[in-house]
Protein backbone atom coordinates (compact mmCIF):
# COMPACT_ATOMS: atom_id res chain seq x y z
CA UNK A 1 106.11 95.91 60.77
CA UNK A 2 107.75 99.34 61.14
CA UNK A 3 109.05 99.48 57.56
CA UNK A 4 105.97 99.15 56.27
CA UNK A 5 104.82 102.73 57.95
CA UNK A 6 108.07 104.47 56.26
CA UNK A 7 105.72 105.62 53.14
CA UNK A 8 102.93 107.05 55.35
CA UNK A 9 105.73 109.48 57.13
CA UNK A 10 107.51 110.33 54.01
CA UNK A 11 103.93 111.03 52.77
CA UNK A 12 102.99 113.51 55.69
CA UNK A 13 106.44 115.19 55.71
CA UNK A 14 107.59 113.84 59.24
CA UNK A 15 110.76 112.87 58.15
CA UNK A 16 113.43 114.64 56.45
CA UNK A 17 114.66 114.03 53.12
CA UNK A 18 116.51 111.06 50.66
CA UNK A 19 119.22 109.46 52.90
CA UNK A 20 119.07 111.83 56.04
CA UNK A 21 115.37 110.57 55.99
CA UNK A 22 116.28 106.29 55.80
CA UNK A 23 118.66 107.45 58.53
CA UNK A 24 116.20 109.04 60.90
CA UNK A 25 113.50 106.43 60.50
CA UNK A 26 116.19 103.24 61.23
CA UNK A 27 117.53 105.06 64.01
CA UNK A 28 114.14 105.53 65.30
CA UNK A 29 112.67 102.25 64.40
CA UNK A 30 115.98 100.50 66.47
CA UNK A 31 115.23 102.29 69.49
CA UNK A 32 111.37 101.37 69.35
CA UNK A 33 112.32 97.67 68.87
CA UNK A 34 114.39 98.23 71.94
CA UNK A 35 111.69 99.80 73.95
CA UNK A 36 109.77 97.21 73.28
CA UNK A 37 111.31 93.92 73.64
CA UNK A 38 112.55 96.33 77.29
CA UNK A 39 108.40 96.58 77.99
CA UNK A 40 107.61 92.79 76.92
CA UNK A 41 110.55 91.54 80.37
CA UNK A 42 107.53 93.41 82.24
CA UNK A 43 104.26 92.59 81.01
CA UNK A 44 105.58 88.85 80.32
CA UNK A 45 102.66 88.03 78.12
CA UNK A 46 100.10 88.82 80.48
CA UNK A 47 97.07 90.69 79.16
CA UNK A 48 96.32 94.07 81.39
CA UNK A 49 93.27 94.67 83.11
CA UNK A 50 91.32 97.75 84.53
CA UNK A 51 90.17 97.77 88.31
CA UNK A 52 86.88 99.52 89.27
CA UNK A 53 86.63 101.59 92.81
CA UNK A 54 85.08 103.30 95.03
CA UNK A 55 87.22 104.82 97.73
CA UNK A 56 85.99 107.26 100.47
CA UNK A 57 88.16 109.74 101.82
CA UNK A 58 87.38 111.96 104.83
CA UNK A 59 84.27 114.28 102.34
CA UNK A 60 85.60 113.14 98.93
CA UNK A 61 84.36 109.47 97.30
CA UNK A 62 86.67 108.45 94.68
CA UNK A 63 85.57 106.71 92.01
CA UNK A 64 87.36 105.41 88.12
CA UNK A 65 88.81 102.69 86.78
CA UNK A 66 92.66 101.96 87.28
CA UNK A 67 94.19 100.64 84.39
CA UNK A 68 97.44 98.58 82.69
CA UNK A 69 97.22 96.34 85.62
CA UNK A 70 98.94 92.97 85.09
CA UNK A 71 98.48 90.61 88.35
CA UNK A 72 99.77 92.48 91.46
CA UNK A 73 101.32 95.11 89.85
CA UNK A 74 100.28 98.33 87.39
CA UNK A 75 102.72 99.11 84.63
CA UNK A 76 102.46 102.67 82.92
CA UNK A 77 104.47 103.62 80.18
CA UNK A 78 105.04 106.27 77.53
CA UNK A 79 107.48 106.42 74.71
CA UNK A 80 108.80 109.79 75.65
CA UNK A 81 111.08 111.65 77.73
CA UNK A 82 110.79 111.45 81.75
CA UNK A 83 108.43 113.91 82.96
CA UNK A 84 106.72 115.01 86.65
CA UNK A 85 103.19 115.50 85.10
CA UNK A 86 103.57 111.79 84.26
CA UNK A 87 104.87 110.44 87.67
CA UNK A 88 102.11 112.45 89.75
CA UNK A 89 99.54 110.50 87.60
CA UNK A 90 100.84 107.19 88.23
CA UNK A 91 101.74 108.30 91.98
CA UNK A 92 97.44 109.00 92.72
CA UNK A 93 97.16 105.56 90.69
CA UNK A 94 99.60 103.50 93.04
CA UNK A 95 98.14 105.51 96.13
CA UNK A 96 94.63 104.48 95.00
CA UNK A 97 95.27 100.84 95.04
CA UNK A 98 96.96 100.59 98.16
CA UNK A 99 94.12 102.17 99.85
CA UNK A 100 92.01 99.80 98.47
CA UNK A 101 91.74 97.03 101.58
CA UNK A 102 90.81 94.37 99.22
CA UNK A 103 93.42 94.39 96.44
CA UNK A 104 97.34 93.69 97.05
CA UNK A 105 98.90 97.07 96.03
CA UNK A 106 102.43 95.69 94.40
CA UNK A 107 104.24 97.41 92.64
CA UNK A 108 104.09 100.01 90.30
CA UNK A 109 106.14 100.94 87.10
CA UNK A 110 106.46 104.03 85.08
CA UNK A 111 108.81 103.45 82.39
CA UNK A 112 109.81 105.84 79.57
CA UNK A 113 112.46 106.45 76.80
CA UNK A 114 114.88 107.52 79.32
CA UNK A 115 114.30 105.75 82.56
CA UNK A 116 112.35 103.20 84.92
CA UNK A 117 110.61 103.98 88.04
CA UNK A 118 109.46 101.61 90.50
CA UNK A 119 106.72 102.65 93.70
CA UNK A 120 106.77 99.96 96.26
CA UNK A 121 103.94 99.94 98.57
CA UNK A 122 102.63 102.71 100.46
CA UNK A 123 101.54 102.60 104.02
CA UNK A 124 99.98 105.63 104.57
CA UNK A 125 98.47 106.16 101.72
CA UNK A 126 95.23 107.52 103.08
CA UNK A 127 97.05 110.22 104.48
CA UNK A 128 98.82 111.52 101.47
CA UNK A 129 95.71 111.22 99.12
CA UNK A 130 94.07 113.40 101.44
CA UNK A 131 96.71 116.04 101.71
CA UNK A 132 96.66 115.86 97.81
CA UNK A 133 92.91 115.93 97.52
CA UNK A 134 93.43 119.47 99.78
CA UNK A 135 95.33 120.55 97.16
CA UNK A 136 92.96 119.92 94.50
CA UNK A 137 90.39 121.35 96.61
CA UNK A 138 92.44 124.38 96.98
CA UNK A 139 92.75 124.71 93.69
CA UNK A 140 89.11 124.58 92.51
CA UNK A 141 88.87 127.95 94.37
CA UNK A 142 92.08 129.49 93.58
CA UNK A 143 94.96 129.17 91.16
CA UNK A 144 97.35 127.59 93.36
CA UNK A 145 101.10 127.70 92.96
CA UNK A 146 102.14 124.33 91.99
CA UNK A 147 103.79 123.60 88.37
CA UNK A 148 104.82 120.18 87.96
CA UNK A 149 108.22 120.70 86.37
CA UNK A 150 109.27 123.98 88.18
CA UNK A 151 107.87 122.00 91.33
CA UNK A 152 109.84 119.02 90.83
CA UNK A 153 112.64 121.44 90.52
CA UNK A 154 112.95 122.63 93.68
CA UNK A 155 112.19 119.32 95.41
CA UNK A 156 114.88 117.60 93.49
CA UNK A 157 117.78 120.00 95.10
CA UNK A 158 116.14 120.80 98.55
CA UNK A 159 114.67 116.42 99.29
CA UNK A 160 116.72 114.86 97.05
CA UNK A 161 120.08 116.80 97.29
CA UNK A 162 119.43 118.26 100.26
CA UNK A 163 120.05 121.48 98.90
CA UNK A 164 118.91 124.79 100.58
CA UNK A 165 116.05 126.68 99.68
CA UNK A 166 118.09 129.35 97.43
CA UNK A 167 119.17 126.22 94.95
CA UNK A 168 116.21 125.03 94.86
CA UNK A 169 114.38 128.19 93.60
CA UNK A 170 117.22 128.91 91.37
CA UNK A 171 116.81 125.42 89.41
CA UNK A 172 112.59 125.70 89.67
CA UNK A 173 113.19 129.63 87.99
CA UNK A 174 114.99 127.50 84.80
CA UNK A 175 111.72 125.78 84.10
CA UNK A 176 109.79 128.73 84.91
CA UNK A 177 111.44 130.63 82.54
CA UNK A 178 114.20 129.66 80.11
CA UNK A 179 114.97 131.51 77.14
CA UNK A 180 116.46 129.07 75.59
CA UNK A 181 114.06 126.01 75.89
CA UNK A 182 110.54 125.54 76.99
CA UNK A 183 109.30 127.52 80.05
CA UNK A 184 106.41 126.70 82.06
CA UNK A 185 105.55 129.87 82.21
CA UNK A 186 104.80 129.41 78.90
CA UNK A 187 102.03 127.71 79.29
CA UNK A 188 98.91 129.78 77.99
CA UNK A 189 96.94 128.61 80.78
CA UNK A 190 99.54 129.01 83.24
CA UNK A 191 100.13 132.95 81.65
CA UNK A 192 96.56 133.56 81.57
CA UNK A 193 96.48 132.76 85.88
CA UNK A 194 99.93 134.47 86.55
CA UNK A 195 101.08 136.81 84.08
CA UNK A 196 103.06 139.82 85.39
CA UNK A 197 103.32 137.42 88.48
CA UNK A 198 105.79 135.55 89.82
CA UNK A 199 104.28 132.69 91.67
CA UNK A 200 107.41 130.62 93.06
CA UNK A 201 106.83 132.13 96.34
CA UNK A 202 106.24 130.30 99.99
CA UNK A 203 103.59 128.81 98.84
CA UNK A 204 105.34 127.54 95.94
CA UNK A 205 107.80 125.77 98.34
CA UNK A 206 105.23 124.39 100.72
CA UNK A 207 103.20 122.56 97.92
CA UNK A 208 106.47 121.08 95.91
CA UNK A 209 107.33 119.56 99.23
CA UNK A 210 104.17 118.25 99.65
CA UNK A 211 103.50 117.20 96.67
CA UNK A 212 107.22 115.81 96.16
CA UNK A 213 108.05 114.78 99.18
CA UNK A 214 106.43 111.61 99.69
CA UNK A 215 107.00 110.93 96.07
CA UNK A 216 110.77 110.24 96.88
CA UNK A 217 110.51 108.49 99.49
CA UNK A 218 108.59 105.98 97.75
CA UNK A 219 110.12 105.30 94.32
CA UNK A 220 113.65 104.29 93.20
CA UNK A 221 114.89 104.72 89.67
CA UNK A 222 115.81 101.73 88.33
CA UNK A 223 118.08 100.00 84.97
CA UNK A 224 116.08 101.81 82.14
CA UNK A 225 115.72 100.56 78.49
């Protein structure tokens, strides 16, 4: 039961308090019941599985295990905000499993605090795991100039909005660097590659559209929690 961890946080600190504190923690503990009787209309008391592979594309071989799959479909989920780091992880899962000839790809869900997102099959999806396996290859040589929130920045105006380029650098530069929230930039590993740099060039653009593009063309948002 939740209640029963409201000692351990008071203990640690995590909550603020007397009364502000009871407030927090029953505002918090509502929204997790929420969440989860939200999760339970999906996984309908099915117990999730893992799927082996071994897939083979062009010079790479693939292999892992695919997890939180229940029948047809995979379900991912996080109680957190929406993010693109997130949605690019269960993108490579979903493309995995519809390359796989053997296994019916489904569906795929990634559902957080703040939203659901649904991939439907892909039929191509040889074709954009190798473009995105070029990237990573790229990548292993050279820092390459892809962020995933600045990224999905400029793909949301110029593929989803169809915004032009100019908008779509201008919303990327406010994850990049905000002054008054968190920046990507930010990022010690990021700084420690591109410090005194500013990477959202051409080749910025070229790999959030590649990246991105198939992306939304391949997921809808959907009633959230």
């Amino acid at each position: 039961e939740l209640d029963d961890l409201k000692p351990t946080l008071d203990a640690r600190g995590i909550l603020p308090h007397a009364e502000i504190g009871s407030y927090e923690f029953n505002r918090m503990s509502g929204d997790i019941k929420r969440y989860s009787e939200f999760l339970a209309t999906y996984i309908r008391e099915r117990t999730p599985e893992s799927l082996a592979f071994q897939l083979m594309i062009d010079d790479f071989t693939l292999t892992g295990s695919l997890p939180n799959i229940y029948g047809d479909n995979c379900l991912y989920f996080r109680y957190t905000r929406w993010n693109p780091g997130d949605m690019i992880r269960l993108w490579i899962y979903h493309l995995v499993r519809c390359c796989l000839t053997d296994v019916s790809p489904g569906k795929s869900w990634y559902i957080t605090h703040d939203g659901v997102f649904e991939f439907t099959p892909v039929s191509d999806s040889h074709v954009i795991l190798k473009s995105l396996l070029a990237s990573y290859w790229e990548g292993l040589t050279e820092p390459i100039h892809f962020f995933p929130a600045s990224s999905y920045a400029y793909a949301e105006q110029v593929i989803q909005y169809s915004k032009k380029r100019e908008a779509g650098l201008k919303s990327a530069e406010s994850r990049w660097t905000n002054e008054r929230a968190w920046s990507e930039s930010a990022d010690p590993y990021v700084a420690f590659c591109f410090a005194g740099l500013n990477p959202l060039d051409n080749h910025f653009e070229t790999l959030a559209e590649t990246v991105f593009r198939p992306i939304m063309a391949n997921f809808r948002e959907l009633e959230g929690p």
